[in-house]
N, C-alpha and C. Protein backbone atom coordinates (compact mmCIF):
# COMPACT_ATOMS: atom_id res chain seq x y z
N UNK A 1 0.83 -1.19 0.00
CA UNK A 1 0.00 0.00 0.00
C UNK A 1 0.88 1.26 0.00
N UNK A 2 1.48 1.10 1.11
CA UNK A 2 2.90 2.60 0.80
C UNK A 2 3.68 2.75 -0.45
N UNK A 3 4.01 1.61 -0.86
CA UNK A 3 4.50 1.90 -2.43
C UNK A 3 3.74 2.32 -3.36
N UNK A 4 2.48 1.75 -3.65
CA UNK A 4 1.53 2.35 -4.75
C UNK A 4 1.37 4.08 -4.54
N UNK A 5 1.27 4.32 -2.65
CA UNK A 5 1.07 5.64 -2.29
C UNK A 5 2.37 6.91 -2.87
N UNK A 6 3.21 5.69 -2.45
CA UNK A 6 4.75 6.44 -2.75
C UNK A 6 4.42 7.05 -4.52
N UNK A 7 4.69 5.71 -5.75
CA UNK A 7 4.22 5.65 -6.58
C UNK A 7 3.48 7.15 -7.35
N UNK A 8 2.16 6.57 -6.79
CA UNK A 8 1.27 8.08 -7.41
C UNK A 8 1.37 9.08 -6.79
N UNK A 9 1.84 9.55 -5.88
CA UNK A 9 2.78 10.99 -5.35
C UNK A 9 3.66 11.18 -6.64
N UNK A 10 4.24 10.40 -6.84
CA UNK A 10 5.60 10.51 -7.52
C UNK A 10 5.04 10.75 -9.10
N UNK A 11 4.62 9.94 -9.19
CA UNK A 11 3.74 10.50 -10.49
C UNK A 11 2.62 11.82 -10.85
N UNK A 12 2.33 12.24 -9.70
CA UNK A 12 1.71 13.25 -9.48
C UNK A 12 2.61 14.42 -9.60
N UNK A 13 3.70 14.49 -8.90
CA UNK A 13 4.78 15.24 -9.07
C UNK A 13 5.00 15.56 -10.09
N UNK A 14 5.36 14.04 -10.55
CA UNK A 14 6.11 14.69 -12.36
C UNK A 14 5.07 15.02 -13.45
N UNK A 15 3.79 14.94 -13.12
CA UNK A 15 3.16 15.79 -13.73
C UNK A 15 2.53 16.91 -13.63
N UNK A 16 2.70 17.32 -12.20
CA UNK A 16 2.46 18.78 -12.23
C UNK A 16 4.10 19.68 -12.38
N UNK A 17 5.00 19.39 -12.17
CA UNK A 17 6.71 19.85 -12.43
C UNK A 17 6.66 19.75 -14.08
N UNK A 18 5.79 18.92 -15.15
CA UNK A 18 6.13 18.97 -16.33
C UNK A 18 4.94 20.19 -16.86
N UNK A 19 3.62 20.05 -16.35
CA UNK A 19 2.56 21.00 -16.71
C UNK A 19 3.27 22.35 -16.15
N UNK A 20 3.97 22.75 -15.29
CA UNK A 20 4.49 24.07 -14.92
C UNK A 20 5.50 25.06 -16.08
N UNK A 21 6.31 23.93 -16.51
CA UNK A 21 7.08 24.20 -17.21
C UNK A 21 6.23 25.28 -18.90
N UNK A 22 5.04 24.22 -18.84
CA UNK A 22 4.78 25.05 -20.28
C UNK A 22 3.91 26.16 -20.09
N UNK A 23 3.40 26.98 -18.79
CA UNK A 23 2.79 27.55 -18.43
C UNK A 23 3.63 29.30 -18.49
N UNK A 24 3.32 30.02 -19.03
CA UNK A 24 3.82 31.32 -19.29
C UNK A 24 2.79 32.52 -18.52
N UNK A 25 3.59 33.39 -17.97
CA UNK A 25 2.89 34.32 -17.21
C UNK A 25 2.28 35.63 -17.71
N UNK A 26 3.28 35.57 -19.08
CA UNK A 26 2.73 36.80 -19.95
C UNK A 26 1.62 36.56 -21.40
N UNK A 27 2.14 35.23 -21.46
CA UNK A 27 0.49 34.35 -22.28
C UNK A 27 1.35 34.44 -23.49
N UNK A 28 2.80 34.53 -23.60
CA UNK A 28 3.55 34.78 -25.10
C UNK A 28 3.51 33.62 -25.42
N UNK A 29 3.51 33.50 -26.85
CA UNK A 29 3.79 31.98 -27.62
C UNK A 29 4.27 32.44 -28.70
N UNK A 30 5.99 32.18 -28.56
CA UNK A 30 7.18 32.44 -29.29
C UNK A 30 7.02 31.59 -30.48
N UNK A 31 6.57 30.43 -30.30
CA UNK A 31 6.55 29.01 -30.91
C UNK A 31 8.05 28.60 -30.71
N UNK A 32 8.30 28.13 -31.92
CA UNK A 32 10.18 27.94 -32.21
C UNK A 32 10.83 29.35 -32.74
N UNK A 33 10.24 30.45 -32.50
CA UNK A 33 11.04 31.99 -33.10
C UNK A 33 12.14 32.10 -31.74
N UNK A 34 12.97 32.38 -32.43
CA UNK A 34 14.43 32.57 -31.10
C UNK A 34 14.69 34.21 -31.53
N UNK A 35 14.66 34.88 -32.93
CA UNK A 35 14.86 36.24 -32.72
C UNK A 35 13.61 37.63 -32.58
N UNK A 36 13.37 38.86 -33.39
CA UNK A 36 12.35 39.80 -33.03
C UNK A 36 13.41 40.50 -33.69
N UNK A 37 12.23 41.65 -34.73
CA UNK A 37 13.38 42.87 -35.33
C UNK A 37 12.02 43.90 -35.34
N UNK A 38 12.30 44.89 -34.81
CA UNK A 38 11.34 46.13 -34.69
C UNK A 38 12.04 46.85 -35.67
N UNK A 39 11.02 47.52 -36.74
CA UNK A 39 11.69 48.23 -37.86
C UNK A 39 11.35 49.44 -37.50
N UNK A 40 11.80 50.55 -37.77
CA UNK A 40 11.44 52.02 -36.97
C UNK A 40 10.05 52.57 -37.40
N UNK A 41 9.00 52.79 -36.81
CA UNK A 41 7.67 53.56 -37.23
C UNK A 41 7.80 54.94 -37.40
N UNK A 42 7.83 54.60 -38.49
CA UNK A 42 7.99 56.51 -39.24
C UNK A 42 6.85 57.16 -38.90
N UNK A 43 6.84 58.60 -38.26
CA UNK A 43 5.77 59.44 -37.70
C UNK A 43 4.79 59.77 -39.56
N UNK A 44 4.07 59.33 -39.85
CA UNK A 44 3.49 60.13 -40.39
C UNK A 44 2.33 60.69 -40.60
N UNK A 45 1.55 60.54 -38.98
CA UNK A 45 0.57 61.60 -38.84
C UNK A 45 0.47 62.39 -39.04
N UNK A 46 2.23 63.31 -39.04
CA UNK A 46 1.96 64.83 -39.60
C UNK A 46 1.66 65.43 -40.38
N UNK A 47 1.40 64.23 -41.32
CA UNK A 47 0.84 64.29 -42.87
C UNK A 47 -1.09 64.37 -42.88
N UNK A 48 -1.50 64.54 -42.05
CA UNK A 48 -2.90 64.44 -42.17
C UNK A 48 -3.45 65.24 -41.47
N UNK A 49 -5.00 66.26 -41.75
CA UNK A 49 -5.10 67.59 -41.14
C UNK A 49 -5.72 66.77 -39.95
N UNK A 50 -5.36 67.95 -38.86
CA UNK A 50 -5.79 68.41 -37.45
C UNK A 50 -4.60 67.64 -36.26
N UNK A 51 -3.60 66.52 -37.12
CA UNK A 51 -2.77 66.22 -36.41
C UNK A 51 -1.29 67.40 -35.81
N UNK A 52 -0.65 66.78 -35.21
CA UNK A 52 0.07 67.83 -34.40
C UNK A 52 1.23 67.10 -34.89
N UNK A 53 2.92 68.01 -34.74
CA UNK A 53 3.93 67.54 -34.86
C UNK A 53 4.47 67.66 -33.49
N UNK A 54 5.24 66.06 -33.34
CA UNK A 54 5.73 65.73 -32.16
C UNK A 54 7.00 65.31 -32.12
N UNK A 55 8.35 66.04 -32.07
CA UNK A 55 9.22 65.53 -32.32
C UNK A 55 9.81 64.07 -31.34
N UNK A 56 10.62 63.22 -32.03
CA UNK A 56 10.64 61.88 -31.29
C UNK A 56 9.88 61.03 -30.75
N UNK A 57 8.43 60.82 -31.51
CA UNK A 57 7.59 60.34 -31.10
C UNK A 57 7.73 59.05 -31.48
N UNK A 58 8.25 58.86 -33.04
CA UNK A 58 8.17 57.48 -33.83
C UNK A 58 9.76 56.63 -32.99
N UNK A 59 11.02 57.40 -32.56
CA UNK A 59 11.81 56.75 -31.84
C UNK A 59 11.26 55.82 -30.72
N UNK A 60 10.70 56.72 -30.22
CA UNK A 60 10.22 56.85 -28.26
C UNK A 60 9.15 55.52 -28.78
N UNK A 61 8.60 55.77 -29.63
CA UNK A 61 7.66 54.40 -29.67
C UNK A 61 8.18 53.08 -30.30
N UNK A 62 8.79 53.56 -30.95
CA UNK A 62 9.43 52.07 -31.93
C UNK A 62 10.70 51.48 -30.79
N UNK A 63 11.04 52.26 -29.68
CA UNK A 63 12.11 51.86 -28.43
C UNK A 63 11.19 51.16 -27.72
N UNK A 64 10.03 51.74 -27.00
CA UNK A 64 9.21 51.18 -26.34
C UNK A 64 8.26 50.17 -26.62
N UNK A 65 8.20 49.34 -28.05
CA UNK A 65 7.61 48.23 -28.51
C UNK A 65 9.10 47.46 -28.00
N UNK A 66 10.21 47.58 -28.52
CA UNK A 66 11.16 46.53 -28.48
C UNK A 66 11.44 46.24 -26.91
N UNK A 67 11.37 46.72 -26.28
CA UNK A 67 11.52 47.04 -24.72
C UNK A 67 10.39 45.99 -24.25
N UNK A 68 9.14 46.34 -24.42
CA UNK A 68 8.30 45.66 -24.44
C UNK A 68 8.37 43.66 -24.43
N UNK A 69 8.54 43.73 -25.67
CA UNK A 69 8.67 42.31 -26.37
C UNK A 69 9.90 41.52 -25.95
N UNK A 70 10.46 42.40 -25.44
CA UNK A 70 12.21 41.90 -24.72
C UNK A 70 11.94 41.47 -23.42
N UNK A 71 11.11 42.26 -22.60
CA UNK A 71 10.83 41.68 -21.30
C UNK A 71 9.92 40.94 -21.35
N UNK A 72 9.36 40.75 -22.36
CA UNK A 72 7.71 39.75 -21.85
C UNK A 72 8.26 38.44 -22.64
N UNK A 73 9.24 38.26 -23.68
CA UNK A 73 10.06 37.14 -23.77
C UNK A 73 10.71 36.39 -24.08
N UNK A 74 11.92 35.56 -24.62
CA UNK A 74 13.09 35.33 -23.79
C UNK A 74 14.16 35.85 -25.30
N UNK A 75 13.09 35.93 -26.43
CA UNK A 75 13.56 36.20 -27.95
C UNK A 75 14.90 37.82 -27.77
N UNK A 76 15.56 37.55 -28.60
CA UNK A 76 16.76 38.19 -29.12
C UNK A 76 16.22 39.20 -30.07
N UNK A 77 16.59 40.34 -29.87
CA UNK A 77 16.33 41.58 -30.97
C UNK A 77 17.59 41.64 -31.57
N UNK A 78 17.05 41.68 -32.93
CA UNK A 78 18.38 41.96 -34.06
C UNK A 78 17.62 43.03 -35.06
N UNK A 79 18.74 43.78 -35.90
CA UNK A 79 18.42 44.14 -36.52
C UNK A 79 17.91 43.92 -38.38
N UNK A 80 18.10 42.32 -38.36
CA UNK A 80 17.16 42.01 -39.31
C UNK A 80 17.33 40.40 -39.62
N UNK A 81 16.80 39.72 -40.08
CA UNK A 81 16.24 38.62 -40.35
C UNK A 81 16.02 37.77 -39.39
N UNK A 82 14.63 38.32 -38.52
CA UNK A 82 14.12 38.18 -37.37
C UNK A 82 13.49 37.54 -37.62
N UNK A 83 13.33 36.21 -36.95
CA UNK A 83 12.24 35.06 -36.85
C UNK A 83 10.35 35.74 -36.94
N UNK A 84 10.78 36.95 -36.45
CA UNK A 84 9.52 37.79 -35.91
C UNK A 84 9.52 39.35 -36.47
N UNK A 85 8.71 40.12 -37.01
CA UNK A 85 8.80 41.24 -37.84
C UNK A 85 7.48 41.89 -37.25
N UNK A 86 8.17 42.98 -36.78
CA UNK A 86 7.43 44.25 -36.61
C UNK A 86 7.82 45.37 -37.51
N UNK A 87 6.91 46.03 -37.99
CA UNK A 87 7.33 47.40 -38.56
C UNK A 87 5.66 47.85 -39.13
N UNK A 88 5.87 49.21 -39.62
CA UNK A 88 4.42 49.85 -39.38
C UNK A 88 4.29 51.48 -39.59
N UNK A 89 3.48 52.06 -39.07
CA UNK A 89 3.71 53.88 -39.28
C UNK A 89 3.09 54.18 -38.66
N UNK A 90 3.06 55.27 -37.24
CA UNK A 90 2.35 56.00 -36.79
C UNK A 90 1.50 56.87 -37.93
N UNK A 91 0.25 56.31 -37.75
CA UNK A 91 -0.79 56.96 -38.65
C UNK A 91 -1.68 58.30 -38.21
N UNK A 92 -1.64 58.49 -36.98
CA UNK A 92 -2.75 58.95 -36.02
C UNK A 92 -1.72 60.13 -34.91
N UNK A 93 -1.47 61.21 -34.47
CA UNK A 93 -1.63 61.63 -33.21
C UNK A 93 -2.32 63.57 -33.47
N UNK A 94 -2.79 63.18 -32.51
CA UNK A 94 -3.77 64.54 -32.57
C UNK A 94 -4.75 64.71 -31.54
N UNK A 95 -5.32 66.20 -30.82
CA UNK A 95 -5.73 66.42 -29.74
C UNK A 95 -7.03 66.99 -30.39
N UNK A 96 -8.21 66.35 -29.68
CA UNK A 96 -9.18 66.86 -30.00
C UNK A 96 -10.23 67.19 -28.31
N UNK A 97 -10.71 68.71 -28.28
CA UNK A 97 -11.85 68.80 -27.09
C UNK A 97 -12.84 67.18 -27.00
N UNK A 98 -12.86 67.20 -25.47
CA UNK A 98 -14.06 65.95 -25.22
C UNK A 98 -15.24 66.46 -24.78
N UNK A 99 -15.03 67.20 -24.22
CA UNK A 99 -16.15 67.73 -22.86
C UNK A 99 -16.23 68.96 -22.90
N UNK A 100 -18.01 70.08 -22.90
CA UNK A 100 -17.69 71.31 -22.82
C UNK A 100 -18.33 71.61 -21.60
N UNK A 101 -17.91 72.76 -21.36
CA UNK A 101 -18.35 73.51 -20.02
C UNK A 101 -19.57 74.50 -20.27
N UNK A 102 -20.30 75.30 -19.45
CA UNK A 102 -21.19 75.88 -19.72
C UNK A 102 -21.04 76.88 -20.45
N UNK A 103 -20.06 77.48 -20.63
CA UNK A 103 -19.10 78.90 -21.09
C UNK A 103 -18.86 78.25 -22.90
N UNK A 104 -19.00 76.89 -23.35
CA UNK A 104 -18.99 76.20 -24.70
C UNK A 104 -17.44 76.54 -24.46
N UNK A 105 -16.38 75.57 -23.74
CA UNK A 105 -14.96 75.61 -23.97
C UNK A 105 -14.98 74.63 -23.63
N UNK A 106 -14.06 73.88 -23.82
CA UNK A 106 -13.56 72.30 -23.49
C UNK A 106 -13.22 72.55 -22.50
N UNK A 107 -13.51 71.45 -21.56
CA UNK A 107 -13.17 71.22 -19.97
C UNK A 107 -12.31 69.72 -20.10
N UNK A 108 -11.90 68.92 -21.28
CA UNK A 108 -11.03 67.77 -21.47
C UNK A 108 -10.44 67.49 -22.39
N UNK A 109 -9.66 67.63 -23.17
CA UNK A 109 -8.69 67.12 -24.01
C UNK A 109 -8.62 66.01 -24.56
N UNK A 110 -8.68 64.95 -25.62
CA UNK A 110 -7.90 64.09 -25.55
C UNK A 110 -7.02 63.86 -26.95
N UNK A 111 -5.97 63.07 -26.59
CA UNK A 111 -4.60 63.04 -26.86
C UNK A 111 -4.87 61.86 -27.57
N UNK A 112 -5.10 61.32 -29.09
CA UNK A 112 -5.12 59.91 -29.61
C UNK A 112 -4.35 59.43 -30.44
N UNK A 113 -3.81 58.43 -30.47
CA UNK A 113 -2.60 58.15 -31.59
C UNK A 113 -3.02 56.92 -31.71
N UNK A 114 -2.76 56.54 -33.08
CA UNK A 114 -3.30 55.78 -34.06
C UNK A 114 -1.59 54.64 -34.60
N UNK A 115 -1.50 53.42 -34.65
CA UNK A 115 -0.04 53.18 -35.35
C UNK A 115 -0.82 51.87 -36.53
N UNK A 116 -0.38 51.46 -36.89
CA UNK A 116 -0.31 50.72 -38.53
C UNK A 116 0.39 49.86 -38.61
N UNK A 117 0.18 48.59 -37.86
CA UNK A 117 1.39 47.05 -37.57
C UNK A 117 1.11 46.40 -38.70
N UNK A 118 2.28 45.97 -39.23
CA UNK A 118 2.16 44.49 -40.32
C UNK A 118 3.30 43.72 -39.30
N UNK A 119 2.82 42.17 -39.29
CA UNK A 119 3.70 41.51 -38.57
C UNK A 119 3.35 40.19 -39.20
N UNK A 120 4.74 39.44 -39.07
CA UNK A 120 5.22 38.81 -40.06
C UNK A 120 5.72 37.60 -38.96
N UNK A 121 5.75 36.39 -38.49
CA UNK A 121 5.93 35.39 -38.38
C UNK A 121 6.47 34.18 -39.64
N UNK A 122 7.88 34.26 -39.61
CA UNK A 122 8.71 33.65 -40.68
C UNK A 122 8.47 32.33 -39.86
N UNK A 123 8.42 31.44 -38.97
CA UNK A 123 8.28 30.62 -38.55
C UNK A 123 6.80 30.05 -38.42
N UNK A 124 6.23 30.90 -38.84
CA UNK A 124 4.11 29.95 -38.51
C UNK A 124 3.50 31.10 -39.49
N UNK A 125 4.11 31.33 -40.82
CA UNK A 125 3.02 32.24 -41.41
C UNK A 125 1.70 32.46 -41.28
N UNK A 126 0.69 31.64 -40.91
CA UNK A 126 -0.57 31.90 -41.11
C UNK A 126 -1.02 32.66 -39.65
N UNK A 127 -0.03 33.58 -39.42
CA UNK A 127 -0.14 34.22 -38.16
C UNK A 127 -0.09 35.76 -38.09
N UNK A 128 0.75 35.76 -39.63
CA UNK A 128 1.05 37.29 -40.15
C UNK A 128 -0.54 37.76 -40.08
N UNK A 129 -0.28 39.47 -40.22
CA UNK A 129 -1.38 40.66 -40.04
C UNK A 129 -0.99 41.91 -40.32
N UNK A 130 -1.92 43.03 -40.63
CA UNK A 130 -1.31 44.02 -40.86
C UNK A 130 -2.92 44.53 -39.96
N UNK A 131 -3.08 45.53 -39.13
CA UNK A 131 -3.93 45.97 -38.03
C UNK A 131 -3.72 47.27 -37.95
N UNK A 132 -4.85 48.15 -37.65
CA UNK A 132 -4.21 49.31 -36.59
C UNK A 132 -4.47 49.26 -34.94
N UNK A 133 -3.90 49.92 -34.83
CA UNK A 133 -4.10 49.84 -33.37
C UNK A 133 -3.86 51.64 -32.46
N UNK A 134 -4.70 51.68 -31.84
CA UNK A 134 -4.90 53.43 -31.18
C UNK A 134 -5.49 53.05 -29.95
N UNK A 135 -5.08 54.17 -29.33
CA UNK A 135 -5.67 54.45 -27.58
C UNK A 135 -5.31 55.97 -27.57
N UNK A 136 -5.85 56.47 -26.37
CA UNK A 136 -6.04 57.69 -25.77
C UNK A 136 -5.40 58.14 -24.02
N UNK A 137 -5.41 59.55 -24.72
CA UNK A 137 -4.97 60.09 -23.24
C UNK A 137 -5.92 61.03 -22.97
N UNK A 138 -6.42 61.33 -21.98
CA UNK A 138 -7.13 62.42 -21.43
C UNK A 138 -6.57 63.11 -20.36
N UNK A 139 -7.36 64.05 -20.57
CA UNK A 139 -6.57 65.27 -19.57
C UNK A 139 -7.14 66.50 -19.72
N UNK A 140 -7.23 67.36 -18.34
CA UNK A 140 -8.24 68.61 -18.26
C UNK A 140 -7.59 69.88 -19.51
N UNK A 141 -8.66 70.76 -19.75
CA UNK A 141 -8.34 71.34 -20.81
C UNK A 141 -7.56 72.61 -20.53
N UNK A 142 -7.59 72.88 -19.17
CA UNK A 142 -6.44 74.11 -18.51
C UNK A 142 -5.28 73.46 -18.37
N UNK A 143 -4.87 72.13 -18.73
CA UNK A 143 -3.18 71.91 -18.59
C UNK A 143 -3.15 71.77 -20.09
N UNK A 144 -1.65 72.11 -20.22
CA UNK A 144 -0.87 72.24 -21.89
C UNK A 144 -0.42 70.51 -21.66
N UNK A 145 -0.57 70.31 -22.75
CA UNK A 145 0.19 69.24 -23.66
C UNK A 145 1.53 68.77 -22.97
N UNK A 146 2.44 69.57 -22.67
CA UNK A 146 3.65 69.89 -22.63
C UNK A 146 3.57 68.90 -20.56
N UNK A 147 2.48 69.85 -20.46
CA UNK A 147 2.78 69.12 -18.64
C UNK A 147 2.35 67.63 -18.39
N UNK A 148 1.43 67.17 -19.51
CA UNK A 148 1.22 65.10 -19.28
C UNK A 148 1.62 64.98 -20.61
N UNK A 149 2.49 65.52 -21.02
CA UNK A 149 2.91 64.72 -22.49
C UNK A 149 3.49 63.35 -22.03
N UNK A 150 4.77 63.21 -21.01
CA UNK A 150 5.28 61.95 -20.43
C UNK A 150 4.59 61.20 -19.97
N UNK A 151 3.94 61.72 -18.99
CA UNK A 151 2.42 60.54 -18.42
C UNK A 151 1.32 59.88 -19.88
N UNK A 152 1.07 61.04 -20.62
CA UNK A 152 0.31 60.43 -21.51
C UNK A 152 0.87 59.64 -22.60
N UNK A 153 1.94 59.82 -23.06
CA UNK A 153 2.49 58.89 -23.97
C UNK A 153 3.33 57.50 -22.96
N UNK A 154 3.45 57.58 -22.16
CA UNK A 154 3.67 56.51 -21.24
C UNK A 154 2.64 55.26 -21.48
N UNK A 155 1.19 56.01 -20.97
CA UNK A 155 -0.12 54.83 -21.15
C UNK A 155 -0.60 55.04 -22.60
N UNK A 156 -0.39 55.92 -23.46
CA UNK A 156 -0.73 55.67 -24.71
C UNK A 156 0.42 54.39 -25.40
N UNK A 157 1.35 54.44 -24.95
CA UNK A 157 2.49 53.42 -25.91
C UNK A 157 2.21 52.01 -25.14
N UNK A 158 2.11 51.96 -23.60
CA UNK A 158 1.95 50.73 -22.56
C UNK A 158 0.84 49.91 -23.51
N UNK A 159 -0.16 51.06 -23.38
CA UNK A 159 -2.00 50.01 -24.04
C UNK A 159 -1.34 49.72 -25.48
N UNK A 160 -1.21 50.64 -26.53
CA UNK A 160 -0.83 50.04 -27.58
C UNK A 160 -0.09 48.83 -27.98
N UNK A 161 1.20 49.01 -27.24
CA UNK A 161 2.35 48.21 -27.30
C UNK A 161 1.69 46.61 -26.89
N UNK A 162 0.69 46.64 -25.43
CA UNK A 162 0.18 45.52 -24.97
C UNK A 162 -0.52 44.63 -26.13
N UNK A 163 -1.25 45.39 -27.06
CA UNK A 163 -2.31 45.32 -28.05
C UNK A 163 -1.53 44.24 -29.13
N UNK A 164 -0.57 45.04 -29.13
CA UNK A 164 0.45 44.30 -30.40
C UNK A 164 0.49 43.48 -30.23
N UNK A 165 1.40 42.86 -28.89
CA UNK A 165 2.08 42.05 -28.68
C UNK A 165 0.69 40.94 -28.28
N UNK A 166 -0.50 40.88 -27.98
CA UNK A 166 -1.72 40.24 -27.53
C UNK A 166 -1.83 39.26 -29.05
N UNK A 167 -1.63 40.70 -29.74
CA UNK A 167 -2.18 39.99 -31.25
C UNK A 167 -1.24 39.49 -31.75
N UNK A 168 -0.11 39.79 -31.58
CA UNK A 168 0.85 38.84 -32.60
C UNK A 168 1.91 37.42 -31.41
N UNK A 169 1.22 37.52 -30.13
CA UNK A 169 2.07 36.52 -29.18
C UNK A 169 1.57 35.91 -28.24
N UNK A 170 0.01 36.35 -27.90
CA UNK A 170 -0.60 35.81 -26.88
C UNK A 170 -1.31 34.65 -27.51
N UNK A 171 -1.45 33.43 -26.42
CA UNK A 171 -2.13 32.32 -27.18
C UNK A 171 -3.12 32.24 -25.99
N UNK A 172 -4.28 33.03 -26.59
CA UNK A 172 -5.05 32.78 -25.46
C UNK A 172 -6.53 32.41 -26.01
């Protein structure tokens, strides 16, 4: 009786120590891709009326996708013939009133940027996409741009960046 007990412990073990192993915390599924190449997103919202020019916006974002995809997992960034292909164009940033006050002036702001992913899986083609993807910042209409520009492009690139990476790595 103690041996059979011993036994299926032991077998119990090695199958919850083998089910752990394939269990991921960020929901990525690399498959067999070992590299990742982020190609730079050229700003060219500035090309379309009511948008705003933002200098270093397409850096600051095309840094903060690779940043991204580096910590969430275990893949190598190179600069080209990446198991995994990002590249794309900021299509979108521009501030438009949300909310008016009784006086007919905006009492909220918001801040929206728009980007343009094609992504490319050289290892499981039928995975490639080309998407947009946008989120928002808000913010009262007596502060300038200038004082949550960092806060707002912080959670505007975080949600986006999450978005990407959902759609081109999460297996959920």
């Amino acid at each position: 009786m103690k041996k059979k007990l011993l036994k299926t412990i032991g077998l119990l073990s090695l199958l919850l120590l083998n089910s752990c192993g394939i269990y991921n915390f960020t929901g990525g599924d690399v498959g067999t891709a070992e590299t990742f190449q982020v190609n730079f997103f050229q700003n060219y919202a500035t090309q379309s009326a009511g948008s705003i020019i933002e200098p270093g916006l397409d850096r600051n974002f095309t840094l903060a996708l690779q940043d991204l995809i580096m910590n969430q997992t275990s893949l190598d960034l190179v600069t080209s013939n990446g198991d995994l292909l990002y590249e794309g164009e900021i299509v979108e940033y521009r501030i438009a009133p949300m909310t008016a006050t009784a006086n007919q002036t905006a009492a909220q702001n918001r801040l929206t940027m728009s980007v343009n992913v094609r992504f490319y899986n050289t290892t499981k083609e039928d995975v490639d996409f080309e998407r947009r993807f946008s989120f928002f910042f808000d913010y009262p209409a007596n502060s300038l741009l200038d004082a949550v520009k960092s806060q707002a492009h912080e959670e505007i690139f975080e949600r986006i960046n999450q978005d990407i990476f959902s759609a081109s790595l999460a297996d959920w």
